[in-house]
PDB file of N, CA and C in Angstrom:
ATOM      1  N   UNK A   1      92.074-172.017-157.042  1.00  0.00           N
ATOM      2  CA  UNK A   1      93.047-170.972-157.263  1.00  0.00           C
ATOM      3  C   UNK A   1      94.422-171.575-157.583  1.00  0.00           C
ATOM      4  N   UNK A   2      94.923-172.565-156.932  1.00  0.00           N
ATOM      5  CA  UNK A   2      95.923-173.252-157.089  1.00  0.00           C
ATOM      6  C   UNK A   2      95.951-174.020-158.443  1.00  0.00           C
ATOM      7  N   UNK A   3      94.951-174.582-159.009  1.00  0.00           N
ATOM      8  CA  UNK A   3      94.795-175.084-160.388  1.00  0.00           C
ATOM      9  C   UNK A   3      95.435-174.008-161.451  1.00  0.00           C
ATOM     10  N   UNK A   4      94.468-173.037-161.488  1.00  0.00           N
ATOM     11  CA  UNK A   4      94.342-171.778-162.090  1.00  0.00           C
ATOM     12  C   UNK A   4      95.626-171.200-162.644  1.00  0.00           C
ATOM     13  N   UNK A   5      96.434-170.969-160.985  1.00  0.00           N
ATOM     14  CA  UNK A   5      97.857-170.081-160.979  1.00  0.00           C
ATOM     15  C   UNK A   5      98.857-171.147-161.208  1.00  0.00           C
ATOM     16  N   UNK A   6      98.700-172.587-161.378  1.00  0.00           N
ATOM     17  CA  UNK A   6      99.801-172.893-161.864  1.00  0.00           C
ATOM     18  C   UNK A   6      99.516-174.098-163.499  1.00  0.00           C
ATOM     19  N   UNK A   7      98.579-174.127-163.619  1.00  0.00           N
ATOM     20  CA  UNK A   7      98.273-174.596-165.070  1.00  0.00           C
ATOM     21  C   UNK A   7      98.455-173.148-166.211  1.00  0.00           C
ATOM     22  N   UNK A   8      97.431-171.802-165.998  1.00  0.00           N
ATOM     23  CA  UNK A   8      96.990-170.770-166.377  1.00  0.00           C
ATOM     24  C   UNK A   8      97.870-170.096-166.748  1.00  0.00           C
ATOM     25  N   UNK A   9      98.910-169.554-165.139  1.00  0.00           N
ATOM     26  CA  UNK A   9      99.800-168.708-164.822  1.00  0.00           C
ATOM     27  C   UNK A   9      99.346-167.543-165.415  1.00  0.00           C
ATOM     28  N   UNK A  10      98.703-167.061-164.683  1.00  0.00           N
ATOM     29  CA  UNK A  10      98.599-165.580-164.592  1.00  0.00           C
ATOM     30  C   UNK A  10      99.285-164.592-163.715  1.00  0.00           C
ATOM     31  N   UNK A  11      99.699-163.603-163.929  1.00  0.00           N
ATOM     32  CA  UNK A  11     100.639-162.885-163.311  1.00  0.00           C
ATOM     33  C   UNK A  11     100.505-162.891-162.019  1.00  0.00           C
ATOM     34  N   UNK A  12      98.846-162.675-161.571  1.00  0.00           N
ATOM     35  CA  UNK A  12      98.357-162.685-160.119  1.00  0.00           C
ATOM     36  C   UNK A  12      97.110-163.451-159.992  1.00  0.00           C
ATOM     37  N   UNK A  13      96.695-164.351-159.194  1.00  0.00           N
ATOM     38  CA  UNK A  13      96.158-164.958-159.115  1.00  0.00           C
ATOM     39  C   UNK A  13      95.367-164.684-157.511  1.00  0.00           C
ATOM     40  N   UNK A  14      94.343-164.418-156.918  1.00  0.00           N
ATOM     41  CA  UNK A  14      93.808-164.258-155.190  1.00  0.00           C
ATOM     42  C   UNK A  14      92.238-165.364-155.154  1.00  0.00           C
ATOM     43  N   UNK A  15      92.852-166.348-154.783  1.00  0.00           N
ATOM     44  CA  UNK A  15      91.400-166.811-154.008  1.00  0.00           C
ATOM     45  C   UNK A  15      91.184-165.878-152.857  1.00  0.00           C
ATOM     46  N   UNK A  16      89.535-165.751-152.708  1.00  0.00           N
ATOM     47  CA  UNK A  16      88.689-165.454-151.575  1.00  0.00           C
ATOM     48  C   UNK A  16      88.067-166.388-150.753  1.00  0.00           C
ATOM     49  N   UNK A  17      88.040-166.704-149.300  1.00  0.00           N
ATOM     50  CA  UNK A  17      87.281-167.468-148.945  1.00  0.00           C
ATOM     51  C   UNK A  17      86.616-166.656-147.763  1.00  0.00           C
ATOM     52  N   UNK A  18      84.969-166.946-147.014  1.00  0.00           N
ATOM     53  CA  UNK A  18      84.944-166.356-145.767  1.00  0.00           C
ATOM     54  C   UNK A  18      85.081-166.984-144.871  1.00  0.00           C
ATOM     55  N   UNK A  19      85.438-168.169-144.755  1.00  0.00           N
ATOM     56  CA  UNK A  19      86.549-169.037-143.485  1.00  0.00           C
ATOM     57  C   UNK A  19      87.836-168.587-143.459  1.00  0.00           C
ATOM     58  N   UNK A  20      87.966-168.436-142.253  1.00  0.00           N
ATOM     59  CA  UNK A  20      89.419-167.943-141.475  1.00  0.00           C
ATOM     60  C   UNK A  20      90.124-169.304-141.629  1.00  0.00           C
ATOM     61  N   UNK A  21      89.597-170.405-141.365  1.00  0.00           N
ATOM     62  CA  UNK A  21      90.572-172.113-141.031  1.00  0.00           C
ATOM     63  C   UNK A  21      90.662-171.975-142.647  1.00  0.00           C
ATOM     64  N   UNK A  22      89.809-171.740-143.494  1.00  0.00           N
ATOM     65  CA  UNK A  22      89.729-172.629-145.052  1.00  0.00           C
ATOM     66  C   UNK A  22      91.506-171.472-145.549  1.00  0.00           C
ATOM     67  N   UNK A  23      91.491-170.142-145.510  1.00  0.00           N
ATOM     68  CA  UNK A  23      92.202-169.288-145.521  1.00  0.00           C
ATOM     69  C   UNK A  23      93.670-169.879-145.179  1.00  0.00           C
ATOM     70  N   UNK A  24      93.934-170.286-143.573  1.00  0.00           N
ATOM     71  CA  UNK A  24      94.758-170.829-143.172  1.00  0.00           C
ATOM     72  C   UNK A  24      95.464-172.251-144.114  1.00  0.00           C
ATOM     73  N   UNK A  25      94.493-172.552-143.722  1.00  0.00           N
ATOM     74  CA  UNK A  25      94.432-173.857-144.742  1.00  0.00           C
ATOM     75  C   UNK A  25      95.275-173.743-146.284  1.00  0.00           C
ATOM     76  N   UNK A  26      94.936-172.843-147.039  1.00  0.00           N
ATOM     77  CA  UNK A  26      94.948-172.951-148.274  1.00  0.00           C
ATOM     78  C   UNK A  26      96.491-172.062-148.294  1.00  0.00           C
ATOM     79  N   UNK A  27      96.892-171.498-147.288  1.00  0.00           N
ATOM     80  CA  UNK A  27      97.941-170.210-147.274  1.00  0.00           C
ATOM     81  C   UNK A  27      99.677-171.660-146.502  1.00  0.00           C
ATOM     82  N   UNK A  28      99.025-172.412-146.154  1.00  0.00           N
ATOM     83  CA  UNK A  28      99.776-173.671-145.694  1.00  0.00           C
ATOM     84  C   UNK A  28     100.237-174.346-146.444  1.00  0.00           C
ATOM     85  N   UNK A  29      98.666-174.701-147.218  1.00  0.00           N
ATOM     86  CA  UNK A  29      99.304-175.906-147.865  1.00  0.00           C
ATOM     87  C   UNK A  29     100.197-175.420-149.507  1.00  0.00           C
ATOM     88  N   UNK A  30      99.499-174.170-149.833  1.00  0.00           N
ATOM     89  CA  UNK A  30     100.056-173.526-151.123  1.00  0.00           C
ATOM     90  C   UNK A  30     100.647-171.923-151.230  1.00  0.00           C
ATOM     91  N   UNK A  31     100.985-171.752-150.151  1.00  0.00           N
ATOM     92  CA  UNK A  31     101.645-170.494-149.800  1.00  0.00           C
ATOM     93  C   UNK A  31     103.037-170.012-150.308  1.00  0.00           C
ATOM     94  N   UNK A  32     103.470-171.402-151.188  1.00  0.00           N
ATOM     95  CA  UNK A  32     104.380-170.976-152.052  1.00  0.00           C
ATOM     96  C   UNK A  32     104.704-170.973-153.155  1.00  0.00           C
ATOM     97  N   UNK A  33     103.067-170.925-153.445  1.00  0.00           N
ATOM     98  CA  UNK A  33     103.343-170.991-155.307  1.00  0.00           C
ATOM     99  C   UNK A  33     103.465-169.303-155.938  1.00  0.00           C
ATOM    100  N   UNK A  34     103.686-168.853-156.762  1.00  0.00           N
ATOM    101  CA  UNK A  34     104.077-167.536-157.101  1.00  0.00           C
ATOM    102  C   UNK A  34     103.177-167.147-158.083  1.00  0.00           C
ATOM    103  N   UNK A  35     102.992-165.994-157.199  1.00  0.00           N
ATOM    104  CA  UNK A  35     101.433-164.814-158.048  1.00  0.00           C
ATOM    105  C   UNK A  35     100.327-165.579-157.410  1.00  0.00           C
ATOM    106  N   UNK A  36     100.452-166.532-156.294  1.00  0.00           N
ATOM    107  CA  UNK A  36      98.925-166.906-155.476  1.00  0.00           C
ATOM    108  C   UNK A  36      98.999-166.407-154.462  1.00  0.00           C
ATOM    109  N   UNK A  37      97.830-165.664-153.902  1.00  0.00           N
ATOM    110  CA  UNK A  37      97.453-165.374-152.283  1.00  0.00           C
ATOM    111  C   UNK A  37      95.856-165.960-151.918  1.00  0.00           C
ATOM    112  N   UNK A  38      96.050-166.214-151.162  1.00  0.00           N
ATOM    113  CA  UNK A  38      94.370-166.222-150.314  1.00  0.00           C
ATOM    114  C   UNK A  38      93.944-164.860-149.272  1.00  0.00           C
ATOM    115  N   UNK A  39      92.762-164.783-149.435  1.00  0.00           N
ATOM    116  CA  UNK A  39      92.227-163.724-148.712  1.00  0.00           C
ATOM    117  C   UNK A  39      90.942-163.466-148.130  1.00  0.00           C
ATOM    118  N   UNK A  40      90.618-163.558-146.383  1.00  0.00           N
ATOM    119  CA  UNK A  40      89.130-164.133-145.837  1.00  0.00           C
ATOM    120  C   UNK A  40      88.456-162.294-146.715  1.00  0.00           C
ATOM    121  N   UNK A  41      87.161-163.153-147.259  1.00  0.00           N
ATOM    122  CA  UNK A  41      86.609-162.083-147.245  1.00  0.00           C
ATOM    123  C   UNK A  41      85.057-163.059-148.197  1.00  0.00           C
ATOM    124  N   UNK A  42      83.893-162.083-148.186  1.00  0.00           N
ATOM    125  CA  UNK A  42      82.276-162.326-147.856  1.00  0.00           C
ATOM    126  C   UNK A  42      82.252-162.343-149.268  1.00  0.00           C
ATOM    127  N   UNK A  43      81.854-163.158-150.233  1.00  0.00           N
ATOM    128  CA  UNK A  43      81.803-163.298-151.727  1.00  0.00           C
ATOM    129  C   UNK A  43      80.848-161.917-152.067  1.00  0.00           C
ATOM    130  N   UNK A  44      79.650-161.299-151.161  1.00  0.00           N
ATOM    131  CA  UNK A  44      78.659-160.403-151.509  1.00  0.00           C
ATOM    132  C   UNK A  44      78.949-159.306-150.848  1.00  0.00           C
ATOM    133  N   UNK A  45      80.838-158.766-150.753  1.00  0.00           N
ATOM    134  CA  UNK A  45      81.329-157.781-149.901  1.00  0.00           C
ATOM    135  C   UNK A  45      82.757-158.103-150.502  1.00  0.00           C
ATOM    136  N   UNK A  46      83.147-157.860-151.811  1.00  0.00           N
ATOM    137  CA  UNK A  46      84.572-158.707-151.653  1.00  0.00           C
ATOM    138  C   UNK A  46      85.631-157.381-151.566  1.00  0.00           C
ATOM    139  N   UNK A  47      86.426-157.959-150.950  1.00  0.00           N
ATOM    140  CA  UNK A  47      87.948-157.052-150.545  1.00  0.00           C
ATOM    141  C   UNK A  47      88.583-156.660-151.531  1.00  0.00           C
ATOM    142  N   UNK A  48      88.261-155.890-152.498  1.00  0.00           N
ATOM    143  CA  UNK A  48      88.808-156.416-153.923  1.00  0.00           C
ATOM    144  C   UNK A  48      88.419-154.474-154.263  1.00  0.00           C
ATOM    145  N   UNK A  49      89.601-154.110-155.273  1.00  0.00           N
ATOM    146  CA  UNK A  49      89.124-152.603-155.493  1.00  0.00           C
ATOM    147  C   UNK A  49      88.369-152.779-156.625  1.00  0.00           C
ATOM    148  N   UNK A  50      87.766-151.876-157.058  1.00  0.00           N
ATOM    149  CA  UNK A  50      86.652-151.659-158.555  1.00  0.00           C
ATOM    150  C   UNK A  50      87.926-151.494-159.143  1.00  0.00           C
ATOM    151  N   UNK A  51      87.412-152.277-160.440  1.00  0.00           N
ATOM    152  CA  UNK A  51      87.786-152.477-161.436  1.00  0.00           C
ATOM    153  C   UNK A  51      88.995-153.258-161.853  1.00  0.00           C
ATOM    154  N   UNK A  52      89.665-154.118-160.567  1.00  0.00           N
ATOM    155  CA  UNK A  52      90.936-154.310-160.302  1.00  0.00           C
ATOM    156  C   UNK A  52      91.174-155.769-161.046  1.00  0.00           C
ATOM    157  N   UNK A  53      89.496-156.467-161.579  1.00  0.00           N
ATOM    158  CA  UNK A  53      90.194-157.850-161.849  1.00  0.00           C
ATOM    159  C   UNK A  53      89.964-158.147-163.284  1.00  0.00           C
ATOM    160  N   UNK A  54      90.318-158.624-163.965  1.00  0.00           N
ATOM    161  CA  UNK A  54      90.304-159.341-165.375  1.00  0.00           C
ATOM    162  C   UNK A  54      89.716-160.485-165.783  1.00  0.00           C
ATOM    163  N   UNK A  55      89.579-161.238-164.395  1.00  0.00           N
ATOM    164  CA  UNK A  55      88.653-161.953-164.510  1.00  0.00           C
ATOM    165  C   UNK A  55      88.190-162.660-163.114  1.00  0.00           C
ATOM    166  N   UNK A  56      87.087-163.206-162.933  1.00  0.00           N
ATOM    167  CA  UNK A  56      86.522-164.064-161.948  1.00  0.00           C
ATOM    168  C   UNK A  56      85.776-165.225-161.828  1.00  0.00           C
ATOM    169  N   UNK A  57      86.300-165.699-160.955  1.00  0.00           N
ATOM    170  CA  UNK A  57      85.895-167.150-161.195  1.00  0.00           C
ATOM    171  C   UNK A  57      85.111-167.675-159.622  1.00  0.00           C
ATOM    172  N   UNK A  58      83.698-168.255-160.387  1.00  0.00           N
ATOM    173  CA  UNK A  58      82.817-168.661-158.423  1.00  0.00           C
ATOM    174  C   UNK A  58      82.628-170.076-158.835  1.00  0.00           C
ATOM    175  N   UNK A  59      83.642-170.883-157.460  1.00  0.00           N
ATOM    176  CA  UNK A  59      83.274-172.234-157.467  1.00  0.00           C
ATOM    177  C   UNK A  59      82.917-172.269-156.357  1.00  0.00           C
ATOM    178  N   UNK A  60      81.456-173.500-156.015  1.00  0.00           N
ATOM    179  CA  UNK A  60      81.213-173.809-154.888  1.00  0.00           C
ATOM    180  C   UNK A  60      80.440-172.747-154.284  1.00  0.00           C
ATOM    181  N   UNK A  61      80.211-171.837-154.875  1.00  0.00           N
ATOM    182  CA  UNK A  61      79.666-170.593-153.839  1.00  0.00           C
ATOM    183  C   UNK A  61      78.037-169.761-153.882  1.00  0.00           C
ATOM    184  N   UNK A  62      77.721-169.821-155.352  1.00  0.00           N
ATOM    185  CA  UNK A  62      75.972-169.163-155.987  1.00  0.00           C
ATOM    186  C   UNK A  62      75.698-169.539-154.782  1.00  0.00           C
ATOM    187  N   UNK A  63      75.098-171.523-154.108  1.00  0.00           N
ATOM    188  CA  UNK A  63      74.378-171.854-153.570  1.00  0.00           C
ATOM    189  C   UNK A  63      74.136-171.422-151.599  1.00  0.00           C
ATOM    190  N   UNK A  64      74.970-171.023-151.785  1.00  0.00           N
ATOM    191  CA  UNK A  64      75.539-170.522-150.243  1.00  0.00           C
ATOM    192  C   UNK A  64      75.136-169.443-150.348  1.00  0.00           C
ATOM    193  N   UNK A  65      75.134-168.526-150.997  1.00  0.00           N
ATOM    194  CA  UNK A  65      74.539-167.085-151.075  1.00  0.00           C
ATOM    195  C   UNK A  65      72.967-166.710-150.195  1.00  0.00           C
ATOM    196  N   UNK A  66      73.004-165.748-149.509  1.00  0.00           N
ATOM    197  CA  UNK A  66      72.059-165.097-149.076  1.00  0.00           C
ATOM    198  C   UNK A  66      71.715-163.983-150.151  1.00  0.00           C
ATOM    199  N   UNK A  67      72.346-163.589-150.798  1.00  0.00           N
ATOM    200  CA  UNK A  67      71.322-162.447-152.004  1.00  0.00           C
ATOM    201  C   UNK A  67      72.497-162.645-152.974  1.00  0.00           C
ATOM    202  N   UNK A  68      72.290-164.023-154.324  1.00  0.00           N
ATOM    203  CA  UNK A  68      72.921-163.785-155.068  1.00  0.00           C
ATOM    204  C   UNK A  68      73.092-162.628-156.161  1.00  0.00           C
ATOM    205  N   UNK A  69      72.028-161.365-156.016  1.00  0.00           N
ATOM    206  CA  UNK A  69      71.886-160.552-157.012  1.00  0.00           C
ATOM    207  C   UNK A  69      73.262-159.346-156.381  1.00  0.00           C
ATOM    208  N   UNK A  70      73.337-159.506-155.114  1.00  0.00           N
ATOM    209  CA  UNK A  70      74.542-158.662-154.434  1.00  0.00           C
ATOM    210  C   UNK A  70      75.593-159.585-155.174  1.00  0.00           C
ATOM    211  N   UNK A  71      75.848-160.516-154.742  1.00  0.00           N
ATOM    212  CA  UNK A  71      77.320-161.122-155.245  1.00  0.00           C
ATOM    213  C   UNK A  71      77.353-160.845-156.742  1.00  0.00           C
ATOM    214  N   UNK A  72      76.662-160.709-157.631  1.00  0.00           N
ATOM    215  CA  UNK A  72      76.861-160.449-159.249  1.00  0.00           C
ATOM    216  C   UNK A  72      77.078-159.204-159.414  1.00  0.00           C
ATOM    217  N   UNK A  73      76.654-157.909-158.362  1.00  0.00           N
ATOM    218  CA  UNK A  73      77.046-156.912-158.438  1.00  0.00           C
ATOM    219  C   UNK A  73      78.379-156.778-158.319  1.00  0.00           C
ATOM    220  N   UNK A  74      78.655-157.307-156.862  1.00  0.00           N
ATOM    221  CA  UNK A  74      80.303-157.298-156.610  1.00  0.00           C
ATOM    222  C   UNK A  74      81.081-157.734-157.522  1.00  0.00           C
ATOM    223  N   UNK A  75      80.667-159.244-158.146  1.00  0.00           N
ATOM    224  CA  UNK A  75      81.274-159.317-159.207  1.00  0.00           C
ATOM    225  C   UNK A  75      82.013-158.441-160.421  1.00  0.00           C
ATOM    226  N   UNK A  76      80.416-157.501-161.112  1.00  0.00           N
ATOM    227  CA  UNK A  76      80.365-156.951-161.820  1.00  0.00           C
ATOM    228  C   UNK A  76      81.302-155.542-161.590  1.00  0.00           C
ATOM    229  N   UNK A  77      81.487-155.158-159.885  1.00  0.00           N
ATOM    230  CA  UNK A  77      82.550-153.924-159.686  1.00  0.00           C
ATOM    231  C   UNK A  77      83.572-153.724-159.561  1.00  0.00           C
ATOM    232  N   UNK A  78      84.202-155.477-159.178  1.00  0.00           N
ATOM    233  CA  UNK A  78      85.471-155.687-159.351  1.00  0.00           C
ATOM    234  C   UNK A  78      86.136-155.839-160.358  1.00  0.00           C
ATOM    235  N   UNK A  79      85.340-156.601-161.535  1.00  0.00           N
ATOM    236  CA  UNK A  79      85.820-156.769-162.868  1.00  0.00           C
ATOM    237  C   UNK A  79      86.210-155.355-163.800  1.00  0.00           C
ATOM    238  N   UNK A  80      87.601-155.660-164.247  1.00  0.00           N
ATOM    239  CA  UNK A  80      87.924-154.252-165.421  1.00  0.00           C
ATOM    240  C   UNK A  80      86.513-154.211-166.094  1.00  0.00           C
ATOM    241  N   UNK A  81      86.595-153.368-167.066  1.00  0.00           N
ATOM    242  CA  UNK A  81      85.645-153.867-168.360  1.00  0.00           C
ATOM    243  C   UNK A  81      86.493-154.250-169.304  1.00  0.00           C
ATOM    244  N   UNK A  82      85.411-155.348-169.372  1.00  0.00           N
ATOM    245  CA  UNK A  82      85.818-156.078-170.784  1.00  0.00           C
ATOM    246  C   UNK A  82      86.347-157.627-170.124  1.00  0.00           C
ATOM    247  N   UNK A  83      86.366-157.304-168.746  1.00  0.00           N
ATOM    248  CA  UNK A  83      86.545-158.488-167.561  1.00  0.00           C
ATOM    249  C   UNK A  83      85.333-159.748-168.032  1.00  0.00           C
ATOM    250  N   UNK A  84      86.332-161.046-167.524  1.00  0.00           N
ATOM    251  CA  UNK A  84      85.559-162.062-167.807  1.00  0.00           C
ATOM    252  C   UNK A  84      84.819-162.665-166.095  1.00  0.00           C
ATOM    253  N   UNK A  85      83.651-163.040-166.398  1.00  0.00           N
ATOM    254  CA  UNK A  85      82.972-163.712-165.262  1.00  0.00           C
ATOM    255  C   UNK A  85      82.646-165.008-165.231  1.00  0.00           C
TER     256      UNK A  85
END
């Protein structure tokens, strides 16, 4: 996320993680870059409203999945249309 929001710069930028420490962590060490937040939440449950993102990005995460066909949904409900995955 930190790559992203300051190579990219996109207006808003939110990593998700479901560690509370990784959260902490990431809100510490980069909590002051602008248009980044972190936010604990379940990649196959995300905190995120329909239709709210433009795009999404999963690193590190397919393999960890307990039902990756849920997480592509979520994917698919958060993304605008016309949203990139």
């Amino acid at each position: 996320a930190y790559y992203i929001s300051t190579v990219k710069k996109p207006l808003a930028c939110t990593g998700v993680d479901i560690g509370s420490q990784n959260i902490q962590l990431a809100r510490r060490r980069f909590g002051d870059t602008v248009h980044l937040n972190f936010i604990e939440g379940d990649a196959q449950a995300l905190p995120v409203d329909d239709a709210s993102l433009d795009v999404a990005i999963s690193v590190e995460t397919s393999h960890c999945l307990s039902d990756i066909g849920r997480f592509y949904s979520e994917v698919w409900r958060v993304l605008r249309p016309g949203g990139f995955f």
